[in-house]
PDB file of N, CA and C in Angstrom:
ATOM      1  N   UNK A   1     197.715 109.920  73.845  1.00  0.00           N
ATOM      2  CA  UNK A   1     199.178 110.022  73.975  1.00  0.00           C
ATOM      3  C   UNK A   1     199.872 109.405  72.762  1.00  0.00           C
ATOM      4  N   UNK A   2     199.515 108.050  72.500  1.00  0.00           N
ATOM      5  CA  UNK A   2     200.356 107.491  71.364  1.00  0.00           C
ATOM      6  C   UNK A   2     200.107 107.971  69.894  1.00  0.00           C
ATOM      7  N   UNK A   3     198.642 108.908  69.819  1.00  0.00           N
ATOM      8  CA  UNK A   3     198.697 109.682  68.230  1.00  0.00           C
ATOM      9  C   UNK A   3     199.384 111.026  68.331  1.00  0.00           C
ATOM     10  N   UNK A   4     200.043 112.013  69.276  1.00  0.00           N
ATOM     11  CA  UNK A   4     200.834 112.675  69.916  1.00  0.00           C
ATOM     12  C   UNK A   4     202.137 112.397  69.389  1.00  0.00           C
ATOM     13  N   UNK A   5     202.431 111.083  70.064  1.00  0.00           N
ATOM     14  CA  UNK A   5     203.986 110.361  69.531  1.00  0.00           C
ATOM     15  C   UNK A   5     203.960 110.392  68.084  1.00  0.00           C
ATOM     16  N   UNK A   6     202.435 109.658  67.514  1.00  0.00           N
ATOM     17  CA  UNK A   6     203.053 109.418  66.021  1.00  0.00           C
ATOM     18  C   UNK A   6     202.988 110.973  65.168  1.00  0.00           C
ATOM     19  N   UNK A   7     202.383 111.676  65.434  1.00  0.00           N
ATOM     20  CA  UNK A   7     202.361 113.201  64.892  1.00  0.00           C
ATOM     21  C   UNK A   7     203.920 113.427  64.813  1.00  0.00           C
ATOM     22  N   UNK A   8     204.079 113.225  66.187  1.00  0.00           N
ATOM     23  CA  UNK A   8     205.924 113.916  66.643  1.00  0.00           C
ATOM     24  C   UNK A   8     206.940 113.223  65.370  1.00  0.00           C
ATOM     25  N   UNK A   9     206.845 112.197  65.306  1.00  0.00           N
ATOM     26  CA  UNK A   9     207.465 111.017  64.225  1.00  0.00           C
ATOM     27  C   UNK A   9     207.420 111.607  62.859  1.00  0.00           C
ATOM     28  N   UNK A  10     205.778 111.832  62.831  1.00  0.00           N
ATOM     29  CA  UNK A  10     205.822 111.934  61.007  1.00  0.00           C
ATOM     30  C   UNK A  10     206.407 113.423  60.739  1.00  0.00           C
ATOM     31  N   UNK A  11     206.406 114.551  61.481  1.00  0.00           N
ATOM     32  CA  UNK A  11     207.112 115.743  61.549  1.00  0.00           C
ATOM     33  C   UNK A  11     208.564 115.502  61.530  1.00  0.00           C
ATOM     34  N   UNK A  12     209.152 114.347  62.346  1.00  0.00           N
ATOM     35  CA  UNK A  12     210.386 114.382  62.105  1.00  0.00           C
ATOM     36  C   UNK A  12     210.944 113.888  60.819  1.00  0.00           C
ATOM     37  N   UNK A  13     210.094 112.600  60.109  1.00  0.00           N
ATOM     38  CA  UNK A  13     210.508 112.337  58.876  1.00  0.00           C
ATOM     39  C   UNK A  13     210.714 113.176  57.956  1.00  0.00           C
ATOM     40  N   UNK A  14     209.309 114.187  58.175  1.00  0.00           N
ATOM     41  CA  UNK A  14     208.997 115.096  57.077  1.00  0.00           C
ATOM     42  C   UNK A  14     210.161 116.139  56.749  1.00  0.00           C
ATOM     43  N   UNK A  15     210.895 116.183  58.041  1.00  0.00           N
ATOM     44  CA  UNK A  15     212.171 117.165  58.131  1.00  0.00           C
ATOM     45  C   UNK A  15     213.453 116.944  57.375  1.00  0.00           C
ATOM     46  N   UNK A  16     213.547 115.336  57.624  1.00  0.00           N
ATOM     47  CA  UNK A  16     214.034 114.490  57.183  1.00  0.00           C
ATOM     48  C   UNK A  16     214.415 113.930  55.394  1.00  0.00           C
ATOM     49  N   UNK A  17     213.142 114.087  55.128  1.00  0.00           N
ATOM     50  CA  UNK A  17     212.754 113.714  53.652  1.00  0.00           C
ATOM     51  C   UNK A  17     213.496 114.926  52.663  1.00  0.00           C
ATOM     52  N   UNK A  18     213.760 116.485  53.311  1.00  0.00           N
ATOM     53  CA  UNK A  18     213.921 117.403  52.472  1.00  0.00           C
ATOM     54  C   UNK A  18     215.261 117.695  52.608  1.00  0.00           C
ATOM     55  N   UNK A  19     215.905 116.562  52.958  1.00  0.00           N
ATOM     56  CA  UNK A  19     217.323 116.410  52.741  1.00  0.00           C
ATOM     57  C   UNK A  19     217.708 115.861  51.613  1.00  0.00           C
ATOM     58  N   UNK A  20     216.992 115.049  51.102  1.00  0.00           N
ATOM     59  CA  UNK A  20     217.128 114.368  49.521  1.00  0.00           C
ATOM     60  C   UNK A  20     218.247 113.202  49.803  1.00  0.00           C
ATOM     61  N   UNK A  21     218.266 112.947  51.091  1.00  0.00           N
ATOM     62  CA  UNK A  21     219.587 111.872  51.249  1.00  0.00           C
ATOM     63  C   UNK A  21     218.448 110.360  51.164  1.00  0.00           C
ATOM     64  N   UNK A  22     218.387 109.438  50.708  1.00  0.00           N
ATOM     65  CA  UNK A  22     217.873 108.615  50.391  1.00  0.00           C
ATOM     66  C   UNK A  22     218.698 107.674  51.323  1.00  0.00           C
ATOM     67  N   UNK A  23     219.804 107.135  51.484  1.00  0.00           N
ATOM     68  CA  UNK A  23     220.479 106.479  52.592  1.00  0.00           C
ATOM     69  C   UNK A  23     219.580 106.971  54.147  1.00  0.00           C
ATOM     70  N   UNK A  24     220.088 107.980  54.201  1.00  0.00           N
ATOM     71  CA  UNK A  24     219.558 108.354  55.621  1.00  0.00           C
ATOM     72  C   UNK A  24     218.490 108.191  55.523  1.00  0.00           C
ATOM     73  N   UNK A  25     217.164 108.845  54.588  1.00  0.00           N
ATOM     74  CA  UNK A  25     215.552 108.591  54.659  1.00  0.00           C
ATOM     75  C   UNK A  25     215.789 106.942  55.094  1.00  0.00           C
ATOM     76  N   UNK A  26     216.312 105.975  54.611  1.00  0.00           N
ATOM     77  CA  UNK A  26     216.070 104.503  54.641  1.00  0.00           C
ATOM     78  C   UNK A  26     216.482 104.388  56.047  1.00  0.00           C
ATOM     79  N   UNK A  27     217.695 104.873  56.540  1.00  0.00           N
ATOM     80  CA  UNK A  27     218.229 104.429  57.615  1.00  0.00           C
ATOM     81  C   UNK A  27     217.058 105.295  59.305  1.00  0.00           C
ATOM     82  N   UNK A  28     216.714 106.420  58.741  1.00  0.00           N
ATOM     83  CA  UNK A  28     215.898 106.901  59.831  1.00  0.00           C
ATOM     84  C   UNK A  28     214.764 106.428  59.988  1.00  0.00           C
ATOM     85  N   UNK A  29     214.097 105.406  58.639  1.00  0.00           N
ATOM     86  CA  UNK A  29     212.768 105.164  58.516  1.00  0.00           C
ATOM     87  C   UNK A  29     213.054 103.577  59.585  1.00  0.00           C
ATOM     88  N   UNK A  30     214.305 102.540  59.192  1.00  0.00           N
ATOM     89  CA  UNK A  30     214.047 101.638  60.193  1.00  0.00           C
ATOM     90  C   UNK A  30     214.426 102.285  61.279  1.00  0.00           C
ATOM     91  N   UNK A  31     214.860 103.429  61.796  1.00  0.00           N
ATOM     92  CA  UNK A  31     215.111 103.257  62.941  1.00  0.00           C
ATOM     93  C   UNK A  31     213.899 103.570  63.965  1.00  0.00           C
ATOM     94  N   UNK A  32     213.254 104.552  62.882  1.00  0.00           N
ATOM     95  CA  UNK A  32     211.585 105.256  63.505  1.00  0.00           C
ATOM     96  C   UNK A  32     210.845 103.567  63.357  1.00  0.00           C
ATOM     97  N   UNK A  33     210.732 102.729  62.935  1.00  0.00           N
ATOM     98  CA  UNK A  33     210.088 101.809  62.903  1.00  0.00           C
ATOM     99  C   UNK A  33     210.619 100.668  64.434  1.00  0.00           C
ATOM    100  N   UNK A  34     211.855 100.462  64.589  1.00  0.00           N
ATOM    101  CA  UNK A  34     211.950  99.956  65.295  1.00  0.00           C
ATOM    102  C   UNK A  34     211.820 100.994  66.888  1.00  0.00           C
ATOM    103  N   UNK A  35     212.154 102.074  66.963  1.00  0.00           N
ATOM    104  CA  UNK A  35     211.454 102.636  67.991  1.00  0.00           C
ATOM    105  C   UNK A  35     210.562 103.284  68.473  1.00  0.00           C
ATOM    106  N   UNK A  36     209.575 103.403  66.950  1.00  0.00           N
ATOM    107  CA  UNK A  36     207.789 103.250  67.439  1.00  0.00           C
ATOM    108  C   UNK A  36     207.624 102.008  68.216  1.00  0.00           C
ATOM    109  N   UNK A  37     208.279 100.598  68.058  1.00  0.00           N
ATOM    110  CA  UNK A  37     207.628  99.764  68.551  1.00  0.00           C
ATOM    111  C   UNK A  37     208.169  99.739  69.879  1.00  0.00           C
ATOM    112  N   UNK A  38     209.305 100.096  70.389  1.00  0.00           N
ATOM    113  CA  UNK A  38     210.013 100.305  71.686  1.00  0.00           C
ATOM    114  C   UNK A  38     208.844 101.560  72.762  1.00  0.00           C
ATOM    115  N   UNK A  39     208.448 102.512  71.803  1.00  0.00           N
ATOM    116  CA  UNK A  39     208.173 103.416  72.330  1.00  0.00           C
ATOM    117  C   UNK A  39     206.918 103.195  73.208  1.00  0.00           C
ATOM    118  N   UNK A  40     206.080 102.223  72.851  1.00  0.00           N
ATOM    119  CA  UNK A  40     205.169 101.760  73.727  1.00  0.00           C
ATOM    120  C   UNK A  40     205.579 101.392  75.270  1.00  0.00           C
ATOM    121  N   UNK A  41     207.076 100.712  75.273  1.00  0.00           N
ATOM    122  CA  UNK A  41     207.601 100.671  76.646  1.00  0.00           C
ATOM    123  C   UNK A  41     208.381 101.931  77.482  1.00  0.00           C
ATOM    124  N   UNK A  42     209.219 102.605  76.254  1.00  0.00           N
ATOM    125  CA  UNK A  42     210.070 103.512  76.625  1.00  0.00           C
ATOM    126  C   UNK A  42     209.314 104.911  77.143  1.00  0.00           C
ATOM    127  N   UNK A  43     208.179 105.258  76.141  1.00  0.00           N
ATOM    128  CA  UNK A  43     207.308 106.323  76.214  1.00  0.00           C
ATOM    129  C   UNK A  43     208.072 107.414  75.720  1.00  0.00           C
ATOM    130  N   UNK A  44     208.197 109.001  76.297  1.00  0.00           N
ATOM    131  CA  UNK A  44     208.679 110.129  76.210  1.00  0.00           C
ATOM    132  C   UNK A  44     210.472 110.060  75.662  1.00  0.00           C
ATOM    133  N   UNK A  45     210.662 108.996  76.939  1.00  0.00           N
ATOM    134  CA  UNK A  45     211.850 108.909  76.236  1.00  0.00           C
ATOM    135  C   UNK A  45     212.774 108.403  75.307  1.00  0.00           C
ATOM    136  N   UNK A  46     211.960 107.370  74.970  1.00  0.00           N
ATOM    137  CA  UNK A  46     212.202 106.917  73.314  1.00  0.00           C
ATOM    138  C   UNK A  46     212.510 108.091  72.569  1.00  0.00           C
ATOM    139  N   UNK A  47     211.056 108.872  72.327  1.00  0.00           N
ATOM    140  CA  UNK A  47     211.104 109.543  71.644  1.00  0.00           C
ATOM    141  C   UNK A  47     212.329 110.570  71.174  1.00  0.00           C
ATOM    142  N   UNK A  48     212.587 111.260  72.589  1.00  0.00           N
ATOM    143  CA  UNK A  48     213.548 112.077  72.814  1.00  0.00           C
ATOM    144  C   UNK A  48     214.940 111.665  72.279  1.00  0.00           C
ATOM    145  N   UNK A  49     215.292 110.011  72.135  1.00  0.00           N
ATOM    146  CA  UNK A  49     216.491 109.278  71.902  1.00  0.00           C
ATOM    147  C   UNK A  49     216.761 109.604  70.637  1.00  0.00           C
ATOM    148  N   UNK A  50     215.528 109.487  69.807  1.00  0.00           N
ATOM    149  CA  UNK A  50     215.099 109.858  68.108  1.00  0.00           C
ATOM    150  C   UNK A  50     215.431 110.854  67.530  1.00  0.00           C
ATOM    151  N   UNK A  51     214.664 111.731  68.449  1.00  0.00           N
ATOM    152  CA  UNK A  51     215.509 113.080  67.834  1.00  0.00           C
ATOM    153  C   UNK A  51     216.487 113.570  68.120  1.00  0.00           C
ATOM    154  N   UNK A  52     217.334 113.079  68.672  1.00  0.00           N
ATOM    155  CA  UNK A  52     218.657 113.328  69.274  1.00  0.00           C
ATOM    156  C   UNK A  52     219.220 112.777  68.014  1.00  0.00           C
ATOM    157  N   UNK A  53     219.228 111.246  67.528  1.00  0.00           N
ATOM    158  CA  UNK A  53     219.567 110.501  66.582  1.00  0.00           C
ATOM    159  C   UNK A  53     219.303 111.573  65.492  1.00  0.00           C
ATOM    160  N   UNK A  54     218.058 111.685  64.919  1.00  0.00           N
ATOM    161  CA  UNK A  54     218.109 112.469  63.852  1.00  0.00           C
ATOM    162  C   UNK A  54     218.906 114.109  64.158  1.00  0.00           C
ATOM    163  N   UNK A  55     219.147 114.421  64.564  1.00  0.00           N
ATOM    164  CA  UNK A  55     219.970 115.589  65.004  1.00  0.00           C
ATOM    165  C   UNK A  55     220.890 115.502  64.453  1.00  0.00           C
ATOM    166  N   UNK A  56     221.942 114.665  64.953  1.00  0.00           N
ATOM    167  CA  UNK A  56     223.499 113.935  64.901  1.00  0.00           C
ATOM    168  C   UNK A  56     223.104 113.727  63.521  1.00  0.00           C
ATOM    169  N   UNK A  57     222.436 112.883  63.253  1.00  0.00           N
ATOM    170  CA  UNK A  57     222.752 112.486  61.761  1.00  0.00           C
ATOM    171  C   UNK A  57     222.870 113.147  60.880  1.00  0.00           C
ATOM    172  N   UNK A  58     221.998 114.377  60.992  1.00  0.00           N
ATOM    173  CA  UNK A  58     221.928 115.628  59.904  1.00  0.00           C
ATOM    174  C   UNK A  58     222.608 116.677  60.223  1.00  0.00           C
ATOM    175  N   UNK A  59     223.212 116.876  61.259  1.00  0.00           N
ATOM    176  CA  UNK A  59     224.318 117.489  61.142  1.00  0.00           C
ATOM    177  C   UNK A  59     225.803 116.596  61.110  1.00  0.00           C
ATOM    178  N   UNK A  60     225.826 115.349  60.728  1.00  0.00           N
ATOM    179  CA  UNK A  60     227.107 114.938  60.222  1.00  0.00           C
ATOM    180  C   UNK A  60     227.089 114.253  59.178  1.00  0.00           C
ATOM    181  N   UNK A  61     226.284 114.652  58.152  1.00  0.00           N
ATOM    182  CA  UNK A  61     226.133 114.724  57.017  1.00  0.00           C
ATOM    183  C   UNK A  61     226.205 115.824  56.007  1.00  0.00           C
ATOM    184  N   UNK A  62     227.031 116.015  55.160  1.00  0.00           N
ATOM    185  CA  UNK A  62     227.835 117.430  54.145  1.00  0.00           C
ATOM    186  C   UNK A  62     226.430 117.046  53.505  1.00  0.00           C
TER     187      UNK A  62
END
């Protein structure tokens, strides 16, 4: 289950990275860091919180 989660993660960075926004890469990388470590309690739905986050962010960003 938890190499599942981190697959899910590094796909989202990777999505992430080809934005060329260097703010956001920094700002999504602590946030994936601090809720990999949540995610051990939260599980599924951590995850789900994440990409919601990265969602919003990249679409309210020009």
């Amino acid at each position: 289950m938890q190499s599942n989660i981190d697959k899910k993660l590094i796909v989202g960075f990777f999505c992430v990275s080809e934005q060329k926004n260097e703010n956001l890469i920094q700002l999504l990388a602590l946030l994936g860091y601090l809720l990999s470590v949540k995610l051990r309690q939260t599980g599924f739905w951590g995850l789900q919180m994440m990409q919601k986050a990265i969602l919003l962010t990249l679409s309210s960003t020009p």
